[in-house]
N, C-alpha and C. Protein backbone atom coordinates (compact mmCIF):
# COMPACT_ATOMS: atom_id res chain seq x y z
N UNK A 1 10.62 11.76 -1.43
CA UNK A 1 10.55 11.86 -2.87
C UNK A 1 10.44 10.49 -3.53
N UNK A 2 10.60 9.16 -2.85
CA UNK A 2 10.74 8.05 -3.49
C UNK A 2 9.39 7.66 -3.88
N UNK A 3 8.65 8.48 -3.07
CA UNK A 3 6.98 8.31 -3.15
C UNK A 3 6.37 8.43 -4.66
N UNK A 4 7.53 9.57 -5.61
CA UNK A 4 6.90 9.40 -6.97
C UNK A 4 6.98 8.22 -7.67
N UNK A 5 8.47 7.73 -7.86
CA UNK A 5 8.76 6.39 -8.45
C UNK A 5 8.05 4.89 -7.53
N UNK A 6 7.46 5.30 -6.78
CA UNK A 6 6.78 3.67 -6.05
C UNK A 6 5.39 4.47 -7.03
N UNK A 7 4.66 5.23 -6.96
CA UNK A 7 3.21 5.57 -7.85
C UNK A 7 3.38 5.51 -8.91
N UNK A 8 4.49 5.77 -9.66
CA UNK A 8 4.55 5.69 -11.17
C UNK A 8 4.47 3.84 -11.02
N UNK A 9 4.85 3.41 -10.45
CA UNK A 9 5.12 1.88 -10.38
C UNK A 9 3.73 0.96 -10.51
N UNK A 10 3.03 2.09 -9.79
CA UNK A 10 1.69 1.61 -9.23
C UNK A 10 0.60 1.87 -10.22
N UNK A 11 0.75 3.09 -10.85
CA UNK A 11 0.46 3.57 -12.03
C UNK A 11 0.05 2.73 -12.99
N UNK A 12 1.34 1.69 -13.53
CA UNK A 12 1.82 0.82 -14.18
C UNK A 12 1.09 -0.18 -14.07
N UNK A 13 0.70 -0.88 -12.94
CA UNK A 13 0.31 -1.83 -12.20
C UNK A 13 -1.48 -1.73 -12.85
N UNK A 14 -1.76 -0.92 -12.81
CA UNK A 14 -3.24 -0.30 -11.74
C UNK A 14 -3.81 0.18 -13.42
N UNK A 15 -3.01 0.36 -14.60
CA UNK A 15 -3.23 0.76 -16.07
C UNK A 15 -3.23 -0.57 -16.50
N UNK A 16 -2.53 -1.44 -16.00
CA UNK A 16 -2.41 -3.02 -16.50
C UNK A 16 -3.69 -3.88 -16.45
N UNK A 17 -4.09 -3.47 -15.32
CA UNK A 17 -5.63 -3.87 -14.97
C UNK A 17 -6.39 -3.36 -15.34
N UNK A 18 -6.45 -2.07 -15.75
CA UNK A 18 -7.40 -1.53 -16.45
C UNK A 18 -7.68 -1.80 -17.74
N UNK A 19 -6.52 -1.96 -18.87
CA UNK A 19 -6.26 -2.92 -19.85
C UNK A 19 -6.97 -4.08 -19.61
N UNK A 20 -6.74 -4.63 -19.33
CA UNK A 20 -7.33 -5.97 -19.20
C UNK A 20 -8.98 -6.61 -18.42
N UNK A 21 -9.21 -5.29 -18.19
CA UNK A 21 -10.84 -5.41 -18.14
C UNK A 21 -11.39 -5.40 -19.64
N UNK A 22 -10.67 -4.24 -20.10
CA UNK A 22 -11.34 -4.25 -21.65
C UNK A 22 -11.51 -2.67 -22.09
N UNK A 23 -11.37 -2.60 -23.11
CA UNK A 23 -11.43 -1.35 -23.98
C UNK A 23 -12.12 0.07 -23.18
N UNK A 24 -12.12 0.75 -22.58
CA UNK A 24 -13.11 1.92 -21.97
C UNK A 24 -13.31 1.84 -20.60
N UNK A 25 -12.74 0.80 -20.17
CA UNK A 25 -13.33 0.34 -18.58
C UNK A 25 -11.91 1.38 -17.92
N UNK A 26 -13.02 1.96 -16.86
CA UNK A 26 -12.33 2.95 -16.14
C UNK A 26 -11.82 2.60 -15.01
N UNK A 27 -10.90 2.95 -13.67
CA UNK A 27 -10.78 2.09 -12.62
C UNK A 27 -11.69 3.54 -11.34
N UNK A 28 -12.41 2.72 -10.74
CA UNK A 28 -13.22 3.31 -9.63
C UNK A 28 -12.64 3.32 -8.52
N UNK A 29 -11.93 1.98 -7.68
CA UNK A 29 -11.24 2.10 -6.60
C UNK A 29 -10.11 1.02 -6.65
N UNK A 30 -8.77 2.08 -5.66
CA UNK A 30 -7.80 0.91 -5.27
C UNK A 30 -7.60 1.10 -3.89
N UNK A 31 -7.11 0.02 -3.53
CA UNK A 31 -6.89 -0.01 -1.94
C UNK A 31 -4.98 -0.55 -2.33
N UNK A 32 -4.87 0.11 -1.37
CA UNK A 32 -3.22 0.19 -0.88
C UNK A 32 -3.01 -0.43 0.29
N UNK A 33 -2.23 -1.07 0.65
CA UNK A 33 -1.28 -1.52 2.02
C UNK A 33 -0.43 -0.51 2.20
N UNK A 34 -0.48 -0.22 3.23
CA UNK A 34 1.56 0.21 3.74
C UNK A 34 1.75 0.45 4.84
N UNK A 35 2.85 -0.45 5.11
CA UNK A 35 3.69 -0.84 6.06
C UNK A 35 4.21 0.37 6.86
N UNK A 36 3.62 0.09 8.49
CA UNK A 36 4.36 1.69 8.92
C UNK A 36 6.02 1.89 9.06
N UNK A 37 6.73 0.68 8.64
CA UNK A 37 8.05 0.71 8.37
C UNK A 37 8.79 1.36 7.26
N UNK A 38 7.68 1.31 6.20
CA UNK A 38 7.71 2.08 4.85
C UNK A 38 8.50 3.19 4.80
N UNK A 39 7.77 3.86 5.66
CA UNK A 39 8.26 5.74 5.30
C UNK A 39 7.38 6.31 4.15
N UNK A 40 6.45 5.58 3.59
CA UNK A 40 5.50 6.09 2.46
C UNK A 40 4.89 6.89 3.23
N UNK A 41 4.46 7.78 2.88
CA UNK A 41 3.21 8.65 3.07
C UNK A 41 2.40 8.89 2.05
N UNK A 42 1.14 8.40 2.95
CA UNK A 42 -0.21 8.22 1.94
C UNK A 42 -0.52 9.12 1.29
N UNK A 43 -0.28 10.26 1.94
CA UNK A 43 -0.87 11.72 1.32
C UNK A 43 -0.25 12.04 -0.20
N UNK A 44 1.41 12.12 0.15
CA UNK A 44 2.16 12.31 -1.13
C UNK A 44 1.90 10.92 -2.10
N UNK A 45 1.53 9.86 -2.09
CA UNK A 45 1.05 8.68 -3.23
C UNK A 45 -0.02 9.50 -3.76
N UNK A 46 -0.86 10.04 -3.20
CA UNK A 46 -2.19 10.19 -3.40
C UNK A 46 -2.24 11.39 -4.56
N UNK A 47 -1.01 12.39 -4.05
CA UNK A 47 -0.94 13.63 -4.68
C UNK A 47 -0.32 13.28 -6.29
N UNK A 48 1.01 12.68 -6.03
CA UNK A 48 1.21 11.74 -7.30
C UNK A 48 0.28 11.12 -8.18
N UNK A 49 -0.53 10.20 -7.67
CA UNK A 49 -1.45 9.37 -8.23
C UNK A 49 -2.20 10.46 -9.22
N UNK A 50 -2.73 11.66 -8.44
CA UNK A 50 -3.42 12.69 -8.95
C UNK A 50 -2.90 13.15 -10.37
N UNK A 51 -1.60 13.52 -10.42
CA UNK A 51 -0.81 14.06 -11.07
C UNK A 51 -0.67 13.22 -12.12
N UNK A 52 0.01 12.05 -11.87
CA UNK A 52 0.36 10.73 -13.32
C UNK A 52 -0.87 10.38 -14.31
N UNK A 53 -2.27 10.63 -13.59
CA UNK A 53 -3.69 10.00 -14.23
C UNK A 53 -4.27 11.13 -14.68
N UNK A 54 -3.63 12.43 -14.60
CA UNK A 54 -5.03 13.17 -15.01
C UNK A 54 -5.32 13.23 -16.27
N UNK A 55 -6.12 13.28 -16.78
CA UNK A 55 -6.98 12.97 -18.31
C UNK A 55 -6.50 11.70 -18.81
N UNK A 56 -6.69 10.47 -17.83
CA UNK A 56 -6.47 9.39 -18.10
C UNK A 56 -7.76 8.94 -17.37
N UNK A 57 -7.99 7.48 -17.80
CA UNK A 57 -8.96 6.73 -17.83
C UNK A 57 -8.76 6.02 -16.15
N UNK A 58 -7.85 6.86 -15.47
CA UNK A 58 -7.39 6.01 -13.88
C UNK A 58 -7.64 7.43 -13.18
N UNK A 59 -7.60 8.56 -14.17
CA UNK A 59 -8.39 9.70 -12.83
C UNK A 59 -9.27 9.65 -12.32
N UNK A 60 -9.45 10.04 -10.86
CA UNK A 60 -10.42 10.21 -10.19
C UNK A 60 -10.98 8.84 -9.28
N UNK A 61 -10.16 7.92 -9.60
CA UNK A 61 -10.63 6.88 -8.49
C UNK A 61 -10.50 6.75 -7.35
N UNK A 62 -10.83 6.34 -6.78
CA UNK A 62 -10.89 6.42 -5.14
C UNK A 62 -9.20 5.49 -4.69
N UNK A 63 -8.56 6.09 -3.88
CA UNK A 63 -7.47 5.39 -3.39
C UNK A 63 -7.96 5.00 -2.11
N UNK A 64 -7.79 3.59 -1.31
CA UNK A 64 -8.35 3.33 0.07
C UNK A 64 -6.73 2.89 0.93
N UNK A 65 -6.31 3.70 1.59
CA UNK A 65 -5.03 3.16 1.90
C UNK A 65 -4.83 2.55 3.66
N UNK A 66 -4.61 1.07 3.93
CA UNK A 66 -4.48 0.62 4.98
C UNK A 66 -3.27 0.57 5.41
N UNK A 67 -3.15 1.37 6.69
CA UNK A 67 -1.52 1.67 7.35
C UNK A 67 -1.58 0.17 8.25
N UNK A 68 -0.59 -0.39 8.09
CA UNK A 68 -0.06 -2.02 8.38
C UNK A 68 0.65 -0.94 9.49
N UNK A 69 0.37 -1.92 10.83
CA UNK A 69 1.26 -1.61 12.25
C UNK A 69 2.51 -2.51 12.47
N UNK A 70 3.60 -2.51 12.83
CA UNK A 70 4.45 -2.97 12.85
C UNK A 70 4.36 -3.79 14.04
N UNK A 71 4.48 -5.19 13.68
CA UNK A 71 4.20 -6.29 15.00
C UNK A 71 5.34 -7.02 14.77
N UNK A 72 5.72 -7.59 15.95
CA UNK A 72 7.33 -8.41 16.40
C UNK A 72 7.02 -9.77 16.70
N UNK A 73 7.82 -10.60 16.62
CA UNK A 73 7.89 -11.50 17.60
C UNK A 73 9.23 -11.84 18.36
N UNK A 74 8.99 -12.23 19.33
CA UNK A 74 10.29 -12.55 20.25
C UNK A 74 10.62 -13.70 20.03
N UNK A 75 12.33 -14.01 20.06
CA UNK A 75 12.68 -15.37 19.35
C UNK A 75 12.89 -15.74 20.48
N UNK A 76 12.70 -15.45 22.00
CA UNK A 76 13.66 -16.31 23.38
C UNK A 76 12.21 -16.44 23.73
N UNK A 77 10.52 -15.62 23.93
CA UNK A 77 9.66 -16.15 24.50
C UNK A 77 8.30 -16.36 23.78
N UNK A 78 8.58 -16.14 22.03
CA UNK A 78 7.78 -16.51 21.26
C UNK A 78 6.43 -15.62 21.19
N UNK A 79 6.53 -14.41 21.91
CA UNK A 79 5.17 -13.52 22.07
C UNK A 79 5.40 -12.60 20.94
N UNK A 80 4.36 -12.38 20.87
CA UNK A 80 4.32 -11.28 19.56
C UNK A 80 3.46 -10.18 19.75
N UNK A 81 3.88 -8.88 19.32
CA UNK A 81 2.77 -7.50 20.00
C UNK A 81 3.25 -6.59 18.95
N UNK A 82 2.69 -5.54 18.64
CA UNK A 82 2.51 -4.62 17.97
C UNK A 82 3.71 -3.27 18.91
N UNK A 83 4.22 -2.47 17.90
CA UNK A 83 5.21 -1.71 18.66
C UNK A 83 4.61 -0.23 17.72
N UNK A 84 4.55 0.48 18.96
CA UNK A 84 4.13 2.57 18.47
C UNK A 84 5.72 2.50 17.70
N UNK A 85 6.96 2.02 18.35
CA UNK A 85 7.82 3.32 17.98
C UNK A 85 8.81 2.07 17.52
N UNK A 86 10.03 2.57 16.92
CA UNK A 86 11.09 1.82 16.30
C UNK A 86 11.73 1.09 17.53
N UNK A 87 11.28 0.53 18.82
CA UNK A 87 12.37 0.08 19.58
C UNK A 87 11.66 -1.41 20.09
N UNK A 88 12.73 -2.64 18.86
CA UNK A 88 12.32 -3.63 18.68
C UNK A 88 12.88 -5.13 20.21
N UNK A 89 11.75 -4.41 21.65
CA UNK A 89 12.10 -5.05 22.66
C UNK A 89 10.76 -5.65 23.16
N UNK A 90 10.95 -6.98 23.56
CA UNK A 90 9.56 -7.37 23.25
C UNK A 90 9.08 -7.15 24.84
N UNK A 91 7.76 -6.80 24.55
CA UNK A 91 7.24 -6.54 26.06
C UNK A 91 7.28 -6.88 26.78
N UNK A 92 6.82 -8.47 27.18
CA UNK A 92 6.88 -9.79 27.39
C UNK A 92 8.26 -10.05 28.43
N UNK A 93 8.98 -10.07 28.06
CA UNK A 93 10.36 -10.24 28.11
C UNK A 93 11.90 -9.52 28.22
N UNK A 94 11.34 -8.30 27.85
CA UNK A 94 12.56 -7.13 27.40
C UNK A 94 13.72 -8.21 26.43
N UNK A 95 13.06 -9.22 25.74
CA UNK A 95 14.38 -9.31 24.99
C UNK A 95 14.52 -8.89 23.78
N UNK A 96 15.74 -8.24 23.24
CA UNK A 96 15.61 -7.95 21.72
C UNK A 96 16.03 -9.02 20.70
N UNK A 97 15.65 -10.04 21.02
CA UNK A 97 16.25 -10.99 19.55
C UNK A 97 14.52 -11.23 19.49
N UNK A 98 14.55 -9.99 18.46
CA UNK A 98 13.25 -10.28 17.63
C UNK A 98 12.92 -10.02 16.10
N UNK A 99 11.69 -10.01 15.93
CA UNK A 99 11.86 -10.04 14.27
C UNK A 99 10.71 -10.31 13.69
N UNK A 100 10.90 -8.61 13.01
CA UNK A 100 9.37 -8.34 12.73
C UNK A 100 8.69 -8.82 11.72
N UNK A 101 7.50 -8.84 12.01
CA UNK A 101 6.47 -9.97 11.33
C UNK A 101 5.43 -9.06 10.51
N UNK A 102 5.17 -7.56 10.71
CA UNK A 102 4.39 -7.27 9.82
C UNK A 102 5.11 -6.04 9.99
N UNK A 103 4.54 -4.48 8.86
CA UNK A 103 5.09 -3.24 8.84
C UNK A 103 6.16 -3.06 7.84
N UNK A 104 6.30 -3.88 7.04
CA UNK A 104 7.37 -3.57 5.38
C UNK A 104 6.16 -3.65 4.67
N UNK A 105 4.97 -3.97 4.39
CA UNK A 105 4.21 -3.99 3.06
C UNK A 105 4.14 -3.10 2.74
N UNK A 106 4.22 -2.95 1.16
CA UNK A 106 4.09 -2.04 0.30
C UNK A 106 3.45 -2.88 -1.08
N UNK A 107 1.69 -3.14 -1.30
CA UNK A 107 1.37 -3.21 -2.19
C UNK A 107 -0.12 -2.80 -2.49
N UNK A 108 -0.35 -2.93 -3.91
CA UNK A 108 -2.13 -2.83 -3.87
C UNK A 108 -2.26 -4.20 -3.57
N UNK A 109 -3.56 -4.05 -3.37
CA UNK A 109 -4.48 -4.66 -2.14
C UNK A 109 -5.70 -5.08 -3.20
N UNK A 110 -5.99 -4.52 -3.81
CA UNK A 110 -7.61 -4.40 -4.57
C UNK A 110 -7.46 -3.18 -6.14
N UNK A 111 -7.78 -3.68 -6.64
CA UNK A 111 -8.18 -2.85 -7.78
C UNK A 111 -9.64 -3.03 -8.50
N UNK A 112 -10.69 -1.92 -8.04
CA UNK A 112 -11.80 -2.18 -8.59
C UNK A 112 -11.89 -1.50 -9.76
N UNK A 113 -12.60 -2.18 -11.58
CA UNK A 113 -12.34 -1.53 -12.35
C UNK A 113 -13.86 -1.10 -12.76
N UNK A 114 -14.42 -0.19 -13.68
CA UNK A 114 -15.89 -0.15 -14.42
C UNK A 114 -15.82 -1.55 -15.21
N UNK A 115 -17.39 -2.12 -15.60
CA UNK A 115 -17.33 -2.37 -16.69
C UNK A 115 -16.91 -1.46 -17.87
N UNK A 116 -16.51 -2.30 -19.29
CA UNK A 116 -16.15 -1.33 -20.25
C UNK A 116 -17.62 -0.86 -21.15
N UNK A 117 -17.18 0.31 -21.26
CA UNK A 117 -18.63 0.51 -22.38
C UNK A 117 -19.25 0.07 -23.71
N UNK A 118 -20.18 -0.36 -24.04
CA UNK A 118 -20.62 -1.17 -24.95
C UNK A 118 -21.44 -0.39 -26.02
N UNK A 119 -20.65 -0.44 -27.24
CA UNK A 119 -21.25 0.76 -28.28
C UNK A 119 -22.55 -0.14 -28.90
């Protein structure tokens, strides 16, 4: 459920820019990050997103969302690798004094807007 209040957030964000293209300018596409540490799910942003914009000047744009893999590094042999599942042991080494280096992002990425229309 936290998925509504991070889109209303984004909402916010993503109307700010649209503002600031200029009077009428619509937004066409955003691209998203998120971190597979997140717990976001793209689907429910998406459904939100739907919901907060409709008969707004941000409906209907394309959302592009890139799932960030969660990569480590090992602090005893300095290797770094990408991990499927929550168990932070580095391959390399089996040691766990590690510390992850990508898989918390949570932001936009891109916001493409229209030009605004010219009476």
């Amino acid at each position: 459920m936290h998925e509504l209040s991070i889109t209303q957030e984004m909402v916010n964000v993503i109307e700010e820019a649209r503002r600031s293209a200029g009077e009428g300018a619509a937004v066409l596409k955003v691209k998203i990050k998120i971190g597979a540490l997140t717990g976001i799910v793209a689907e429910c942003v998406e459904k939100y997103y739907e919901i907060l914009t409709e008969d707004t000047l941000l409906s209907g744009a394309a959302l592009e969302f890139t799932k960030v893999p969660v990569k480590i590094r090992c602090g005893d042999c300095d290797s770094m690798h990408e991990i499927d599942e929550a168990v932070f042991i580095c391959d390399k080494c089996g040691s766990t004094n590690t510390e992850v280096i990508t898989g918390q992002e949570l932001f936009i990425e891109s916001i493409e807007v229209s030009e605004p229309e010219k009476e």
